[in-house]
N, C-alpha and C. Protein backbone atom coordinates (compact mmCIF):
# COMPACT_ATOMS: atom_id res chain seq x y z
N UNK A 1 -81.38 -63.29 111.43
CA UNK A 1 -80.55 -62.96 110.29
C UNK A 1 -81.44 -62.91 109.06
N UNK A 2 -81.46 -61.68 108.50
CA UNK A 2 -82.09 -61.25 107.10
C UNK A 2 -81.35 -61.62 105.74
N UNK A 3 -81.71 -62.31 104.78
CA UNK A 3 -81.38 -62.15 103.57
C UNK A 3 -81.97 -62.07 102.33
N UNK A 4 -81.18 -61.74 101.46
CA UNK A 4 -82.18 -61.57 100.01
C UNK A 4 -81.45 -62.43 98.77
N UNK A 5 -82.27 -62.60 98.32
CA UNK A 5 -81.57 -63.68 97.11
C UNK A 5 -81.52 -62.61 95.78
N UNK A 6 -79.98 -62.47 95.10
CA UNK A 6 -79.69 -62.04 94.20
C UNK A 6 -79.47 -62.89 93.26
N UNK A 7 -79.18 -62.22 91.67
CA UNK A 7 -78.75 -63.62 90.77
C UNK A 7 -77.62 -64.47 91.23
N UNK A 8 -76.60 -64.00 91.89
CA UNK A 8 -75.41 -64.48 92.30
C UNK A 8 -74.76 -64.51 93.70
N UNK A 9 -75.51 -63.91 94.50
CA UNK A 9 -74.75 -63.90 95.63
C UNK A 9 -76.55 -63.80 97.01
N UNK A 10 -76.36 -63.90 97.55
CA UNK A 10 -77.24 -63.56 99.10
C UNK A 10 -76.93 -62.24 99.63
N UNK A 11 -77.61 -61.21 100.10
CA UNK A 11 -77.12 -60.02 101.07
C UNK A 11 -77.96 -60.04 102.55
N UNK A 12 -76.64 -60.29 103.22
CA UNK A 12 -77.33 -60.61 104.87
C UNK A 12 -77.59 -59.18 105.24
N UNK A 13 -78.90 -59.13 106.03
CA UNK A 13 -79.17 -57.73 106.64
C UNK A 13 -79.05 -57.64 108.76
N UNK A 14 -79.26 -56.76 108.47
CA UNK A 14 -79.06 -56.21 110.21
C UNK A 14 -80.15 -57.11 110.39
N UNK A 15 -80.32 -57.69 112.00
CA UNK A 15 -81.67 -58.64 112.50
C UNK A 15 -82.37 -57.46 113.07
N UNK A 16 -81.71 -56.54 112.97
CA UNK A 16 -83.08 -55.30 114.24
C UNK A 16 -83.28 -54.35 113.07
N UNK A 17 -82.14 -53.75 111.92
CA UNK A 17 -82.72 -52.34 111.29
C UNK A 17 -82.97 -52.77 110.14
N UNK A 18 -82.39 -53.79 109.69
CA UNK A 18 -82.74 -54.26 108.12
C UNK A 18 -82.06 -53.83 107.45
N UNK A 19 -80.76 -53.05 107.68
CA UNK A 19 -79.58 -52.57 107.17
C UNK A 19 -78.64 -53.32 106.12
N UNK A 20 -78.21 -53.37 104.78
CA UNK A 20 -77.78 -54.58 104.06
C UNK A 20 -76.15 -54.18 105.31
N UNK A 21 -75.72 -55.19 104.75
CA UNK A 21 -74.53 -55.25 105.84
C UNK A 21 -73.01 -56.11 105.08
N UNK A 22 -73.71 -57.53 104.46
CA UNK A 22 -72.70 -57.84 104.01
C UNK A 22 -73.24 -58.96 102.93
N UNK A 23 -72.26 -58.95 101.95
CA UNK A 23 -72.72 -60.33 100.79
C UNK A 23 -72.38 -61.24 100.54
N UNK A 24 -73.31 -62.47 100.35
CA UNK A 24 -72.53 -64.06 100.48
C UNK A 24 -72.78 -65.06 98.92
N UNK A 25 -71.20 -64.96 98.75
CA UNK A 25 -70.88 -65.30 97.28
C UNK A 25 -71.08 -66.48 97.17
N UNK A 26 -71.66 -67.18 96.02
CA UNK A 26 -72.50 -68.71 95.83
C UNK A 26 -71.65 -69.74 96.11
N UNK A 27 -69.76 -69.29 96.45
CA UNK A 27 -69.09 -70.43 96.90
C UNK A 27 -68.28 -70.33 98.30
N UNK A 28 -69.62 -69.19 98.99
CA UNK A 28 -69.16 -69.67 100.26
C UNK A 28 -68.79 -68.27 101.05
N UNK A 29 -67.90 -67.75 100.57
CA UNK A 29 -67.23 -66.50 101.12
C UNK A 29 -68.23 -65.48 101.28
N UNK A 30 -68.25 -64.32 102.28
CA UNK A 30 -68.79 -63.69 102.65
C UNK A 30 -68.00 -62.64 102.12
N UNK A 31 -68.22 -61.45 101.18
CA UNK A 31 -68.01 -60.48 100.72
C UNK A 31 -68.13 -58.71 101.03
N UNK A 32 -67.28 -58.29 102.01
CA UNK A 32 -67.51 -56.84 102.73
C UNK A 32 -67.05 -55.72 101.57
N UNK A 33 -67.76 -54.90 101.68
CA UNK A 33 -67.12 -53.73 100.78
C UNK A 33 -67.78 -52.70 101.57
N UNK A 34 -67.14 -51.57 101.81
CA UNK A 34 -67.47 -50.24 102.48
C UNK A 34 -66.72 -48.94 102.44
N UNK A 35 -66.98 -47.95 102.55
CA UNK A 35 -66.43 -46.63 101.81
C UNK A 35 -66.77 -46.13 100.73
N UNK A 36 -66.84 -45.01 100.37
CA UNK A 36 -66.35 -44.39 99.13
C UNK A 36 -65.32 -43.60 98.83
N UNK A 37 -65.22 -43.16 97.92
CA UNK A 37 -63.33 -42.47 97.38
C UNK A 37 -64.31 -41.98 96.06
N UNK A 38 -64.13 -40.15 96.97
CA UNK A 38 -64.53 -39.09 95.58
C UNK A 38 -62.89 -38.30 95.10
N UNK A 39 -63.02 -37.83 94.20
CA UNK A 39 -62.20 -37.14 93.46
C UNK A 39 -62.36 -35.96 93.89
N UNK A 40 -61.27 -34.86 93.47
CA UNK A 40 -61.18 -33.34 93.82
C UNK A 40 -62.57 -32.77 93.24
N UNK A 41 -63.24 -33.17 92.57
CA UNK A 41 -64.81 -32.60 92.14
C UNK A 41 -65.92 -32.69 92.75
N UNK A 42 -65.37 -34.38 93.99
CA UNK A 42 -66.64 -34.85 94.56
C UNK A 42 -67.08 -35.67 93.41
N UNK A 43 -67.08 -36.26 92.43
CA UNK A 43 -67.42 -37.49 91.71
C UNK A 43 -66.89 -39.01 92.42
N UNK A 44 -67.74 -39.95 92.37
CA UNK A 44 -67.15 -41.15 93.37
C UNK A 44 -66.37 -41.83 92.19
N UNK A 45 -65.13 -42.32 92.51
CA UNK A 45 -64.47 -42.96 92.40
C UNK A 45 -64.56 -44.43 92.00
N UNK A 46 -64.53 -45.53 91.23
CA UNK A 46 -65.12 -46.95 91.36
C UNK A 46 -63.89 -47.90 92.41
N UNK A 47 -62.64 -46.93 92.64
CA UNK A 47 -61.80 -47.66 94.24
C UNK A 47 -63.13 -47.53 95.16
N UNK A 48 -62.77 -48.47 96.12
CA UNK A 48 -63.32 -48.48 97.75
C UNK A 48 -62.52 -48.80 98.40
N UNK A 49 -62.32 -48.00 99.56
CA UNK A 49 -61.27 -48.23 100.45
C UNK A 49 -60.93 -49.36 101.08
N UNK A 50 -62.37 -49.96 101.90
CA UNK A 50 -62.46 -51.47 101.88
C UNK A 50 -62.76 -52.94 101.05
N UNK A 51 -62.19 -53.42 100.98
CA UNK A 51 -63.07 -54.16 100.15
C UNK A 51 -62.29 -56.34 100.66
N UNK A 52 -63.11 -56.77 101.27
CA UNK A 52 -62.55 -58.24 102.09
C UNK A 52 -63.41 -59.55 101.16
N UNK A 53 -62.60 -60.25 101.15
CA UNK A 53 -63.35 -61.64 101.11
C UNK A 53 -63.43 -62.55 102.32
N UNK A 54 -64.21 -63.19 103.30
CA UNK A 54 -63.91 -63.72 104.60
C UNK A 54 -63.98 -64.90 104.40
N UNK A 55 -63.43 -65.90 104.82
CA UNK A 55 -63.82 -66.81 105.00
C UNK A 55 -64.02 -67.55 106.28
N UNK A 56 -65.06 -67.45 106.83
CA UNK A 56 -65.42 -68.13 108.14
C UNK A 56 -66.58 -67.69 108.85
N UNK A 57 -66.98 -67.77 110.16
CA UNK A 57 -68.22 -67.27 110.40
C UNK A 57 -67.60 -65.69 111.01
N UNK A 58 -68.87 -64.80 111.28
CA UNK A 58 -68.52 -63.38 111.28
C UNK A 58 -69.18 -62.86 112.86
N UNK A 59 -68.90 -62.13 113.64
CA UNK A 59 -69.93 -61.38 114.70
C UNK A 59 -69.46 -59.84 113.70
N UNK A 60 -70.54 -59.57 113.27
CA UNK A 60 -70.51 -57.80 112.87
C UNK A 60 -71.22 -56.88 113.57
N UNK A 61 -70.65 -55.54 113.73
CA UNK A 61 -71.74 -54.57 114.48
C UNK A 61 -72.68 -54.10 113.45
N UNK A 62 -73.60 -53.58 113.44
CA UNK A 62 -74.49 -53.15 112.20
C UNK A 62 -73.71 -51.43 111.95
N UNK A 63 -73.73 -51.28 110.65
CA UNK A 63 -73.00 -49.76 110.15
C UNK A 63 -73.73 -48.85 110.38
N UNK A 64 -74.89 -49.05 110.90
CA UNK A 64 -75.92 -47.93 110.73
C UNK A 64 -75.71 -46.86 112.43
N UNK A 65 -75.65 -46.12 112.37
CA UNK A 65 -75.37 -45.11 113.85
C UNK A 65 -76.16 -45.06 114.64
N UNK A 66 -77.39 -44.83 114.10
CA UNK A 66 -78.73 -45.24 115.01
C UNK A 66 -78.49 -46.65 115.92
N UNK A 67 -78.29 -47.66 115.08
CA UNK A 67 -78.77 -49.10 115.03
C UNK A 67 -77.23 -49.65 116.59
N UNK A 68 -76.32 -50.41 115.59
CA UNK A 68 -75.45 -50.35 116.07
C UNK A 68 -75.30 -51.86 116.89
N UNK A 69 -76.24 -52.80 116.55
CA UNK A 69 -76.77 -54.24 116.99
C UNK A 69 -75.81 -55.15 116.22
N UNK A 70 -75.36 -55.95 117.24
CA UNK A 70 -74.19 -57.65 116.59
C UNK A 70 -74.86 -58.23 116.41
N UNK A 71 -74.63 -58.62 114.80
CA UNK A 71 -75.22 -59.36 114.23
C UNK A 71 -73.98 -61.16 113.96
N UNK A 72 -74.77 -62.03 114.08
CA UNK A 72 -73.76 -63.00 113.80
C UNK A 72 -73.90 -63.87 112.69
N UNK A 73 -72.80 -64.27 111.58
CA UNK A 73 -73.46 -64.79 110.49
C UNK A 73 -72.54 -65.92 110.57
N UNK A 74 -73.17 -66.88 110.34
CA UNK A 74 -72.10 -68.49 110.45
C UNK A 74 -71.92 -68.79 109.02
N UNK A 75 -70.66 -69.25 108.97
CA UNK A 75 -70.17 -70.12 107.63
C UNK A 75 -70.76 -71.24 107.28
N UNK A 76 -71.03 -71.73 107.99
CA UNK A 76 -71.75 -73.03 108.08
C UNK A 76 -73.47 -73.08 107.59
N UNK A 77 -73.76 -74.03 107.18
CA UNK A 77 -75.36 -73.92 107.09
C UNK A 77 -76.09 -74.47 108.38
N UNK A 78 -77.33 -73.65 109.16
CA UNK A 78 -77.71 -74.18 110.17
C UNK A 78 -78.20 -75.73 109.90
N UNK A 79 -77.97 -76.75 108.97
CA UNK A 79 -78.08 -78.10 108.86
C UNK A 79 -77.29 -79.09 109.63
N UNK A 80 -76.21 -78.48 109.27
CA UNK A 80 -74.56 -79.15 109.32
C UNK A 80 -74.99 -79.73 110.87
N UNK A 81 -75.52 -79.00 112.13
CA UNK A 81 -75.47 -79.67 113.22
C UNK A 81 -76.19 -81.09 113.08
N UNK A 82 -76.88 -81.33 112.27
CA UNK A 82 -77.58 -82.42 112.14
C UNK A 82 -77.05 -83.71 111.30
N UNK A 83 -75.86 -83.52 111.27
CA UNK A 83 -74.92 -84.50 110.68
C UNK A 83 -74.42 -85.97 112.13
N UNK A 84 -74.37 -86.87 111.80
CA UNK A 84 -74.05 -88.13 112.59
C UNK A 84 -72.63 -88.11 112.55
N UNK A 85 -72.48 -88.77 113.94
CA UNK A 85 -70.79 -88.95 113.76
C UNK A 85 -70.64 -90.35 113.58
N UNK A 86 -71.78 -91.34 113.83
CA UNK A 86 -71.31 -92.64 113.75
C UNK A 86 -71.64 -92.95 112.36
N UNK A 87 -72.30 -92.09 111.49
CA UNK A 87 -72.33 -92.11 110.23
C UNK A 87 -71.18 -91.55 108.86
N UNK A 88 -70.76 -92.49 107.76
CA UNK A 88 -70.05 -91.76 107.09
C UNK A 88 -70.83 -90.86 106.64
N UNK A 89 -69.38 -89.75 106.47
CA UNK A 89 -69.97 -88.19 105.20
C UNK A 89 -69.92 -88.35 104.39
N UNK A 90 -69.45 -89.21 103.41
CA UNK A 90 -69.12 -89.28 102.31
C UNK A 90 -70.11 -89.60 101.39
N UNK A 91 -69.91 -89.45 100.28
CA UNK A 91 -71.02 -89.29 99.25
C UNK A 91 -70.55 -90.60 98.62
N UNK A 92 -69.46 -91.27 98.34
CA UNK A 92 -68.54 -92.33 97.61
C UNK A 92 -69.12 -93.59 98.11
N UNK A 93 -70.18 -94.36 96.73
CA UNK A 93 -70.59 -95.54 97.23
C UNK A 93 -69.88 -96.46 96.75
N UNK A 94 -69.13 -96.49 96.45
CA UNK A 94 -68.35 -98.08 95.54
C UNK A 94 -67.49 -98.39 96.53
N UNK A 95 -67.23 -99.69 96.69
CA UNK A 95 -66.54 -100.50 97.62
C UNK A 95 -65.01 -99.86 97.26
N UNK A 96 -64.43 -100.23 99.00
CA UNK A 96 -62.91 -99.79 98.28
C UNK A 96 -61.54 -101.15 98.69
């Protein structure tokens, strides 16, 4: 899994073409937008036909026609497996 760091968000790329694919907003959600919408002139439009906020992990095909490779992007940070269960999560140190 490819990404790039923007001022505000991450853009995950294809793992085989390097294709941008989809964008991950600084609180989490994964952000799809795709299409365009021209006018009777052929000028593009600022609608998009698609446009999702996800929340959860994703299997995507890559958009590219050539390409066409599942890519999988987890919600999760690959850390999280390294969390204890006989340990608290909690951040809260004061007695209760």
């Amino acid at each position: 899994m490819g990404w790039t760091m923007l001022m505000e968000d991450m853009v995950y790329t294809c793992e085989k073409c390097g294709k941008k694919l989809i964008h991950r907003l600084p609180n989490g959600l994964f952000h799809f937008v795709f299409g365009k919408k021209r006018d009777k002139e052929g000028n593009l439009l600022s609608f998009t036909p698609v446009d999702m906020l996800i929340h959860g992990s994703i299997k995507m095909r890559c958009l590219s026609r050539e390409c066409g490779h599942y890519n999988i992007f987890n919600y999760f940070p690959p850390d999280s497996s390294q969390l204890k269960v006989d340990q608290p999560q909690s951040v809260n140190t004061e007695p209760k």
